[in-house]
N, C-alpha and C. Protein backbone atom coordinates (compact mmCIF):
# COMPACT_ATOMS: atom_id res chain seq x y z
N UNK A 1 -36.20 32.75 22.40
CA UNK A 1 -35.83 31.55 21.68
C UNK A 1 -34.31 31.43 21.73
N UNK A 2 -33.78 30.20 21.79
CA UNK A 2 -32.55 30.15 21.91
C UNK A 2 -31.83 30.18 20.36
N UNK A 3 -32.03 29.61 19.54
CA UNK A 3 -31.68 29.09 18.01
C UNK A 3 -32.46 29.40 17.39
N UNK A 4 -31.88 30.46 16.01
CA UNK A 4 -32.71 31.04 14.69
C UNK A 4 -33.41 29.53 14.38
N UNK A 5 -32.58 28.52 14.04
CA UNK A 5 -33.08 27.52 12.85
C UNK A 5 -34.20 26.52 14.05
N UNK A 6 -34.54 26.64 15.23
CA UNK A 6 -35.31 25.97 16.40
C UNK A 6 -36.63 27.08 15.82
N UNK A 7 -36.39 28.28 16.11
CA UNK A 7 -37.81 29.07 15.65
C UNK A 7 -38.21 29.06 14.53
N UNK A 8 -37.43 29.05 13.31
CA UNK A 8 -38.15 29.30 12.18
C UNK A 8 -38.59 27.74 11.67
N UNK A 9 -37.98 26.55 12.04
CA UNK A 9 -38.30 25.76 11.46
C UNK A 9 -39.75 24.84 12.90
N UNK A 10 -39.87 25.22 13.79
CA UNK A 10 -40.50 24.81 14.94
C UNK A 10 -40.16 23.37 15.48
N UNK A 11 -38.67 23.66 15.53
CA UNK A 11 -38.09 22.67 15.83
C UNK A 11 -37.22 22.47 17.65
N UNK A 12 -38.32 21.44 18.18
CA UNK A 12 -37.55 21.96 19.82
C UNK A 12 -36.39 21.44 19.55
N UNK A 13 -35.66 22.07 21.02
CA UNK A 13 -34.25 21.67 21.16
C UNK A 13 -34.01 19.98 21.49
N UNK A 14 -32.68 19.88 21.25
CA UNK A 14 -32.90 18.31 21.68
C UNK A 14 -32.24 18.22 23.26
N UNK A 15 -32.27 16.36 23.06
CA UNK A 15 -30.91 15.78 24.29
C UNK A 15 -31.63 16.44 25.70
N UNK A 16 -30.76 17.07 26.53
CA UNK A 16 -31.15 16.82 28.08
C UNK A 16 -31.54 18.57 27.89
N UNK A 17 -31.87 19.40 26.88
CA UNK A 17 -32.03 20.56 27.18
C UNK A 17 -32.88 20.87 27.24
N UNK A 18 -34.52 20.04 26.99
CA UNK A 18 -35.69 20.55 26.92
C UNK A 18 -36.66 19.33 28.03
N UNK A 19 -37.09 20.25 28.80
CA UNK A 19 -37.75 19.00 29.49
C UNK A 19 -39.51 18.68 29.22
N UNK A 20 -39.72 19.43 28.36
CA UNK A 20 -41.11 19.10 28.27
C UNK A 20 -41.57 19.70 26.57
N UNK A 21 -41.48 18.81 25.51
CA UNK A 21 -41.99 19.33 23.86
C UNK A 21 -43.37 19.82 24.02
N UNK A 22 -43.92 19.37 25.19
CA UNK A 22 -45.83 20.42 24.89
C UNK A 22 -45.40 21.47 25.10
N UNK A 23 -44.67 21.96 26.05
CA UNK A 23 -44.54 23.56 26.69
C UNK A 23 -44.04 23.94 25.69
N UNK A 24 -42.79 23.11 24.56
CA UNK A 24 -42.15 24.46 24.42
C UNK A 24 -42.95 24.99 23.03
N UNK A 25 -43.60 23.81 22.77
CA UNK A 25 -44.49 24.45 21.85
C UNK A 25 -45.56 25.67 21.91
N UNK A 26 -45.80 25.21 23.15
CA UNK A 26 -47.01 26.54 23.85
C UNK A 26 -46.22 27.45 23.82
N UNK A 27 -45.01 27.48 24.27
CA UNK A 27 -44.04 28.67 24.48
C UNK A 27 -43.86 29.46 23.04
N UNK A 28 -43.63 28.81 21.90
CA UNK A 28 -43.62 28.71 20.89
C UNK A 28 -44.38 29.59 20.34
N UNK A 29 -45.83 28.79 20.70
CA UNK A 29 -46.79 29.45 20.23
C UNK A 29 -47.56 30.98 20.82
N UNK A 30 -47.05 31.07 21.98
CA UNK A 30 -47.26 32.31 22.43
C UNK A 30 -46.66 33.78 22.13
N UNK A 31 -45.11 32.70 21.30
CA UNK A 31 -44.78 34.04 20.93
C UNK A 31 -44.77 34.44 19.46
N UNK A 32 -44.83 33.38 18.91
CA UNK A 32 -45.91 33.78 17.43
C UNK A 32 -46.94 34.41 17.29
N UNK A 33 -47.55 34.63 18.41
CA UNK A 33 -49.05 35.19 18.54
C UNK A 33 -48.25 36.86 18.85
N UNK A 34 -47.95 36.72 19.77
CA UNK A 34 -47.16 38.13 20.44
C UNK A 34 -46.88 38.84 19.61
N UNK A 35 -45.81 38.14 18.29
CA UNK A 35 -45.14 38.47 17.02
C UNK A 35 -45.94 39.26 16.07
N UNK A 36 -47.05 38.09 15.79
CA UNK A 36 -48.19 38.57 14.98
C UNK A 36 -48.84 39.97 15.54
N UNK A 37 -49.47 39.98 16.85
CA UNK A 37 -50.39 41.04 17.04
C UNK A 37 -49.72 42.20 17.23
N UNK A 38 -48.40 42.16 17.43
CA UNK A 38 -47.92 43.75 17.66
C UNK A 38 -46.25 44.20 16.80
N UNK A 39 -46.49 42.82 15.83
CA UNK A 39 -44.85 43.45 15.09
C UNK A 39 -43.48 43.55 15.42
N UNK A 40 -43.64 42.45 16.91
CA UNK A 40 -42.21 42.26 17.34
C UNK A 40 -41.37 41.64 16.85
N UNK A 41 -40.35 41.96 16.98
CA UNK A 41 -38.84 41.47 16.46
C UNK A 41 -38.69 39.95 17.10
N UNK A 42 -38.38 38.91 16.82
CA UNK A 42 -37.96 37.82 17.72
C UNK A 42 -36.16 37.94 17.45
N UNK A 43 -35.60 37.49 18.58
CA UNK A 43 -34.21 37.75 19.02
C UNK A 43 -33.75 36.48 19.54
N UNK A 44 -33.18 35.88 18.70
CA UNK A 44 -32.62 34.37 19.21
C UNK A 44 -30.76 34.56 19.85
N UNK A 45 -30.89 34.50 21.23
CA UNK A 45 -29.74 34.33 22.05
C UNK A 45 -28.97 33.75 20.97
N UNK A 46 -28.28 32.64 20.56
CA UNK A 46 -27.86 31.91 20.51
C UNK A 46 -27.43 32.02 18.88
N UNK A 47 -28.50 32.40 18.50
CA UNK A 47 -27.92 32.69 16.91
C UNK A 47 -27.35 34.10 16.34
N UNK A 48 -26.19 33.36 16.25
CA UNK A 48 -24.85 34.09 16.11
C UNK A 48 -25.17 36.04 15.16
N UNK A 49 -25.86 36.31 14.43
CA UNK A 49 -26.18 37.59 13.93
C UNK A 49 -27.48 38.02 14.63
N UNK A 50 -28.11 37.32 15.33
CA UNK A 50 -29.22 38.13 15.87
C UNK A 50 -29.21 39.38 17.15
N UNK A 51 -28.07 39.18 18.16
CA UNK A 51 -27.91 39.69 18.94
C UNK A 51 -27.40 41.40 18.29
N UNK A 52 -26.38 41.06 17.37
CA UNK A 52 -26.15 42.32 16.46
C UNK A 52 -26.86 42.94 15.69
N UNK A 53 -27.87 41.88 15.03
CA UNK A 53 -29.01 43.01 14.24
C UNK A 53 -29.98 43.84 15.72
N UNK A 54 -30.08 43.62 16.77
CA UNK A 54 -30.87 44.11 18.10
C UNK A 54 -30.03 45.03 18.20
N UNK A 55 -28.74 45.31 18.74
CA UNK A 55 -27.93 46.53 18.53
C UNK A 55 -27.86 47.59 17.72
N UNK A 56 -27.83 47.05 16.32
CA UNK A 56 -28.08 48.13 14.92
C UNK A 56 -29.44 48.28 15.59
N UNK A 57 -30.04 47.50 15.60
CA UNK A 57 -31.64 48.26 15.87
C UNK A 57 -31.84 49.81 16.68
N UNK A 58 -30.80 49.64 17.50
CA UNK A 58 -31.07 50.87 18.43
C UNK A 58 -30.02 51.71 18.69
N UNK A 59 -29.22 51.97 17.77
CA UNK A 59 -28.00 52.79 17.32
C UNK A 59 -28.46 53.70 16.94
């Protein structure tokens, strides 16, 4: 996911950056499922403390 507040609120990206809202929902939704069945962490590029809590993670 690129943006904390795009994942938690299930909000696609806008303007010329998304070319298709079904996919990214599927995309979306695949990794909610992923999330759910095995307890993964989601890691948003883009949002500014996430990349650092992934680091502490493995310090």
């Amino acid at each position: 996911m690129n943006f904390r507040e795009n994942y938690e609120e299930r909000r696609p990206l806008g303007g010329g950056l998304l070319r298709s809202k079904r996919e990214w929902f599927e995309s979306l939704r695949l990794i909610e499922d992923f999330q759910r069945r095995h307890g993964a962490s989601v890691v948003c590029g883009h949002a500014p403390r996430d990349p650092e809590t992934l680091r502490d993670g493995f310090a």
